[in-house]
C-alpha atoms as a PDB file:
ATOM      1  CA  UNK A   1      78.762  82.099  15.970  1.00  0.00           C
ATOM      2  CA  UNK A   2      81.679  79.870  15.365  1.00  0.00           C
ATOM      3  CA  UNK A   3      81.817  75.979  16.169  1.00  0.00           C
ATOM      4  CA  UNK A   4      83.853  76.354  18.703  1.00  0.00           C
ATOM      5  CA  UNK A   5      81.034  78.012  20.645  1.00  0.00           C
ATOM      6  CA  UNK A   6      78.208  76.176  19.301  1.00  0.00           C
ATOM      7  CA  UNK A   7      80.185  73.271  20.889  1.00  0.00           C
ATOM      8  CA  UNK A   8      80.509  75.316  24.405  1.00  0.00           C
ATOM      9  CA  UNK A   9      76.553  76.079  24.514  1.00  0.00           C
ATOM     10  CA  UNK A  10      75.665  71.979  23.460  1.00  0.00           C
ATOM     11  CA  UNK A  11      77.894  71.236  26.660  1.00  0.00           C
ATOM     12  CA  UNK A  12      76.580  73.924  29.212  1.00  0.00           C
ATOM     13  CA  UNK A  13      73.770  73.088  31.273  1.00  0.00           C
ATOM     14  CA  UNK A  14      70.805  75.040  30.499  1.00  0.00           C
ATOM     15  CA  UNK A  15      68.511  76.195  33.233  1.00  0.00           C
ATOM     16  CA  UNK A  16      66.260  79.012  31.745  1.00  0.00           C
ATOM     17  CA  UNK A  17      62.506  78.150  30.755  1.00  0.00           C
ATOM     18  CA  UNK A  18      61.064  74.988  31.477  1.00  0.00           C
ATOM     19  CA  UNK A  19      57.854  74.175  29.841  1.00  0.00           C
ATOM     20  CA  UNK A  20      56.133  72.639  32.737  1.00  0.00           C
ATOM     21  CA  UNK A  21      55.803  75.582  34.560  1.00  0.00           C
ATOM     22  CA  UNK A  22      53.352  76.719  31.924  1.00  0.00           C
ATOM     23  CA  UNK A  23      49.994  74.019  30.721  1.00  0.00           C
ATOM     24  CA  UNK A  24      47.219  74.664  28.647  1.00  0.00           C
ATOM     25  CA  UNK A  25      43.579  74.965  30.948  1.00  0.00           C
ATOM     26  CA  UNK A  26      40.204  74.390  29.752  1.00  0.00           C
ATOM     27  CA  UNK A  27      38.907  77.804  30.396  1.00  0.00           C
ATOM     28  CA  UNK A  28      39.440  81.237  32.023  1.00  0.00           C
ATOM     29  CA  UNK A  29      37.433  83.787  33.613  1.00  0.00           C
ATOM     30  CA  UNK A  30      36.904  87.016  31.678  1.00  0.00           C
ATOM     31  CA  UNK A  31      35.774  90.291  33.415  1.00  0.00           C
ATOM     32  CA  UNK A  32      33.768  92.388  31.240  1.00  0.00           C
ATOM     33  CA  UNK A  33      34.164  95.990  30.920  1.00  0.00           C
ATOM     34  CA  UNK A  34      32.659  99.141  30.455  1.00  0.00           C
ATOM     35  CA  UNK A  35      32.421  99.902  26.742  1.00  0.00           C
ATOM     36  CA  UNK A  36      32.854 103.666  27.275  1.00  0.00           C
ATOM     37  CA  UNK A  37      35.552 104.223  29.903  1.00  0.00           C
ATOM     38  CA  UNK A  38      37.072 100.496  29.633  1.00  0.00           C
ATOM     39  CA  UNK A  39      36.764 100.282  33.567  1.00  0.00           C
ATOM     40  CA  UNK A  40      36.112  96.721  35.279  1.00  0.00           C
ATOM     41  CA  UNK A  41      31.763  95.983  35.879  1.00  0.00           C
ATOM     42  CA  UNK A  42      32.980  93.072  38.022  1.00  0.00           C
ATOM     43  CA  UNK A  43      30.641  91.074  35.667  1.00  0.00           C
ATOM     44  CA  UNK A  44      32.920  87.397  34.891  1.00  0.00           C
ATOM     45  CA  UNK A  45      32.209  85.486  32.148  1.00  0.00           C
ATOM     46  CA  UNK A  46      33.817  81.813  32.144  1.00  0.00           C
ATOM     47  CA  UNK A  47      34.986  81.246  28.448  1.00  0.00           C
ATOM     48  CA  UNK A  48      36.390  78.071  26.513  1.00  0.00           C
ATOM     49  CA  UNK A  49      39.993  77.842  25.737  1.00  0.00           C
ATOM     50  CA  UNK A  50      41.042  76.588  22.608  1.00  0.00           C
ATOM     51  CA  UNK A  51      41.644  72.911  24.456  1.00  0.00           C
ATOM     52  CA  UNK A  52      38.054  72.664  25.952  1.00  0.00           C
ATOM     53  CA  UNK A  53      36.159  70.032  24.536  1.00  0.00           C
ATOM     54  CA  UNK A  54      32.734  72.200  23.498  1.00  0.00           C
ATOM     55  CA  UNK A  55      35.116  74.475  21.592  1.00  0.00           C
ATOM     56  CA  UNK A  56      37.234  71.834  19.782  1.00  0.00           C
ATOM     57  CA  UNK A  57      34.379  70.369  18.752  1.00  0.00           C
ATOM     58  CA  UNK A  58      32.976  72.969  17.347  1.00  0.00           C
ATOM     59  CA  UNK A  59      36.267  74.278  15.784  1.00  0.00           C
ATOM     60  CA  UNK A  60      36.992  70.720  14.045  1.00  0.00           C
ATOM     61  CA  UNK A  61      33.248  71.254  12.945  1.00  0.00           C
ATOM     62  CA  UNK A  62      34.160  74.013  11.142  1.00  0.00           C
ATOM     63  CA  UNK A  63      37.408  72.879   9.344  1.00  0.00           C
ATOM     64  CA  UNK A  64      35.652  70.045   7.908  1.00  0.00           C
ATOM     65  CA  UNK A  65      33.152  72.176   6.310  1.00  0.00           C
ATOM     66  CA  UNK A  66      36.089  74.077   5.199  1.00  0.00           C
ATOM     67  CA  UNK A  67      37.486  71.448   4.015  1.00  0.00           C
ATOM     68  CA  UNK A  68      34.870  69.726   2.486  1.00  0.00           C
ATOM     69  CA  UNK A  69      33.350  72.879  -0.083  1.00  0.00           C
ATOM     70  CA  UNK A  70      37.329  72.761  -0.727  1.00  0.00           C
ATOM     71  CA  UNK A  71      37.453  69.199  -1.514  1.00  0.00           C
ATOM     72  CA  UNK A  72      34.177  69.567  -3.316  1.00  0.00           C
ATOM     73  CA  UNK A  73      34.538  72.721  -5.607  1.00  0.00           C
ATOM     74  CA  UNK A  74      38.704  72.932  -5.183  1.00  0.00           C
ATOM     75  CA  UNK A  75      38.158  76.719  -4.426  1.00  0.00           C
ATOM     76  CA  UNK A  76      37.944  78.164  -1.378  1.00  0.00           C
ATOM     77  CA  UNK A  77      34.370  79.370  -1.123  1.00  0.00           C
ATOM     78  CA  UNK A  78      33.355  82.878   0.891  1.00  0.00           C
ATOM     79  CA  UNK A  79      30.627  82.180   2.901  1.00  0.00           C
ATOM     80  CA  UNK A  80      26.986  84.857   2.926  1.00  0.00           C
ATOM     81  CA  UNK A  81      28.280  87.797   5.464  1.00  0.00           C
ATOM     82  CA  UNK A  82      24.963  86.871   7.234  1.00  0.00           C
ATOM     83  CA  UNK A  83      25.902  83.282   7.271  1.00  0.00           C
ATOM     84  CA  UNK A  84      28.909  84.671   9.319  1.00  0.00           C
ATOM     85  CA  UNK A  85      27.743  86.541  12.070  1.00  0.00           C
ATOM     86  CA  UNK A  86      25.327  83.563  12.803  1.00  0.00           C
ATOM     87  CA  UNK A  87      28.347  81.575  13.160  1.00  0.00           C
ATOM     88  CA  UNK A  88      29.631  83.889  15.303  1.00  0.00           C
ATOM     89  CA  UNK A  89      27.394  84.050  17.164  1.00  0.00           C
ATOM     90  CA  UNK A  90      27.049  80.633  17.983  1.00  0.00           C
ATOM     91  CA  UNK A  91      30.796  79.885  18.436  1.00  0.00           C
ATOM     92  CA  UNK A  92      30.568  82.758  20.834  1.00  0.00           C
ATOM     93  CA  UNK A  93      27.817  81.515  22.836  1.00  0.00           C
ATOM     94  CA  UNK A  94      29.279  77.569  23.112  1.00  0.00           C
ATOM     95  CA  UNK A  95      32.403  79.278  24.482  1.00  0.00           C
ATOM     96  CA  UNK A  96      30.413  80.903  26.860  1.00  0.00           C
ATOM     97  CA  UNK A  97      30.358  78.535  29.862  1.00  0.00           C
ATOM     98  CA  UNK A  98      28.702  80.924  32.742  1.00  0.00           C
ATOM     99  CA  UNK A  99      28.796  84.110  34.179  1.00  0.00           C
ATOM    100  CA  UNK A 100      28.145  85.681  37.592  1.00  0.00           C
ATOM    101  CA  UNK A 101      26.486  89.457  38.191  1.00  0.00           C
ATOM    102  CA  UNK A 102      25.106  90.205  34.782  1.00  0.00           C
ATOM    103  CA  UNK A 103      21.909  91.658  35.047  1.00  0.00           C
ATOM    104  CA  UNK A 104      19.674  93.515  32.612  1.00  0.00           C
ATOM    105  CA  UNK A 105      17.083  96.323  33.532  1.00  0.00           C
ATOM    106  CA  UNK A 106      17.815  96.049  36.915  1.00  0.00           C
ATOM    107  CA  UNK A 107      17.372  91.710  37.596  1.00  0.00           C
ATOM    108  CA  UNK A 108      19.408  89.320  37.156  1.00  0.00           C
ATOM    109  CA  UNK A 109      19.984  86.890  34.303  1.00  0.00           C
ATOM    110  CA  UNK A 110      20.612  83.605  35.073  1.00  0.00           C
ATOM    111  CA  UNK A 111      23.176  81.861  32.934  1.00  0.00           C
ATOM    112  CA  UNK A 112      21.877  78.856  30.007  1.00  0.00           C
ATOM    113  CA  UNK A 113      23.011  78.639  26.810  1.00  0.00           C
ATOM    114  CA  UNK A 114      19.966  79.896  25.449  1.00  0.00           C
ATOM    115  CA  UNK A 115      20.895  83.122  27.364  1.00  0.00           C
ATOM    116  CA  UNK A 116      24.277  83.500  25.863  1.00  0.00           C
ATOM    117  CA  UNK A 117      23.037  83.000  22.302  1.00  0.00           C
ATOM    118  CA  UNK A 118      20.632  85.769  23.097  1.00  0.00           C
ATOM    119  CA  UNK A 119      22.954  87.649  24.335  1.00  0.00           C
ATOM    120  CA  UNK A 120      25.406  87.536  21.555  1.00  0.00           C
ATOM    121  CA  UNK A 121      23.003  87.640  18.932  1.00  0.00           C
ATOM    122  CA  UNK A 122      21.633  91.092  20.434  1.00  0.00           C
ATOM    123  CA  UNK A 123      22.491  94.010  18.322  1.00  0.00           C
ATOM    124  CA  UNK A 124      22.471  96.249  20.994  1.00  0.00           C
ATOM    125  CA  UNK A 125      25.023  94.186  22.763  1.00  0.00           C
ATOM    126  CA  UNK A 126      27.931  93.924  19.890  1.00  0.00           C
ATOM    127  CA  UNK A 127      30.423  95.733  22.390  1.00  0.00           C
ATOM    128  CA  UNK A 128      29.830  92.682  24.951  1.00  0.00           C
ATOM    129  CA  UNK A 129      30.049  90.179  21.529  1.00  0.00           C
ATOM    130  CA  UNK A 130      33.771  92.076  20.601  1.00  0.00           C
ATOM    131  CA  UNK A 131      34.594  92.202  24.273  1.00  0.00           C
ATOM    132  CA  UNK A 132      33.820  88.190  23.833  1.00  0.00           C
ATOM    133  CA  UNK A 133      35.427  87.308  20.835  1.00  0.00           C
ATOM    134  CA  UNK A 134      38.588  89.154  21.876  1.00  0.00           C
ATOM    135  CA  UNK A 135      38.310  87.511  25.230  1.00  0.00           C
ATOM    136  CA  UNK A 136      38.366  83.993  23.327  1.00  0.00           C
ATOM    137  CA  UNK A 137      40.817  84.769  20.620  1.00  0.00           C
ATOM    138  CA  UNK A 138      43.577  85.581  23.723  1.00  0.00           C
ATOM    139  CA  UNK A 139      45.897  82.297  23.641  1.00  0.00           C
ATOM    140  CA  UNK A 140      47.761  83.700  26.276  1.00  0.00           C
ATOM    141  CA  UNK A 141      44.687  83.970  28.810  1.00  0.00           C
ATOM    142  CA  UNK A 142      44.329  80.361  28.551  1.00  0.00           C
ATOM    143  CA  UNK A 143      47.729  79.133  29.817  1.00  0.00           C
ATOM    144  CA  UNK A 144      48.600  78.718  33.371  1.00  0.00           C
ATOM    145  CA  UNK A 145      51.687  79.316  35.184  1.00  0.00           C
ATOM    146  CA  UNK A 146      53.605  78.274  38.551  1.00  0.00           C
ATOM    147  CA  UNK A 147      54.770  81.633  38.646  1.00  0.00           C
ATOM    148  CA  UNK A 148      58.334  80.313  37.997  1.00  0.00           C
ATOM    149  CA  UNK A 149      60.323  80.944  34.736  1.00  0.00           C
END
């Protein structure tokens, strides 16, 4: 691209994407789906976004534990696979804010954060744990738009 042009585009007023049509929010709903045929259950699970306070908390709790065995040993230290999927776990169930619908055996399980621990610790239930952690890892489902661009 030559000056000259670089000099054109400086000049020209731009009106293509304007960031405030787009802001962060707290949290998002999250419909679970069947694990075998991917269809919706109509079950919604209200997750933590990455700016909700329970979930920065707990994510600057981990960097500074990080940060800390690095300070401490200067090696970046791998942490028990056990140790991991408790971790999991509970990251999974503090980003779990509520739910609506989800039953088991037939009645109805009221949402507490007991409940979601349970739930995501259950080894029956690691397709609703994925389905959870792939849920919370989507940036983009945790942005809200005008609808303009």
């Amino acid at each position: 691209m030559s000056d000259e042009n670089i000099a054109q585009l400086r000049q020209a007023p731009y009106v293509g994407f304007d960031i405030d049509n787009f802001a962060d929010i707290a949290s998002a709903d999250f419909e679970v789906r069947d694990p075998r045929t991917n269809a919706p259950t109509g079950i919604i699970i209200q997750i933590a976004g990455p700016e909700h306070p329970a979930r920065k908390k707990m994510d600057h709790a981990r960097q500074r534990k990080m940060r800390k065995e690095l300070a401490r040993t200067g090696k970046l230290q791998l942490a028990d696979p056990a140790e991991d999927e408790e971790d999991q776990v509970e990251y999974l169930a503090t980003c779990i804010l509520g739910w609506n619908r989800m039953t088991k055996g037939g009645r109805d399980i009221p949402y507490t954060a007991q409940a979601a621990r349970d739930l995501m610790a259950d080894p029956k239930r690691r397709w609703l744990r994925d389905q959870i952690k792939a849920g919370v890892e989507e940036r983009e489902t945790f942005i809200e738009g005008s609808g303009q661009s």
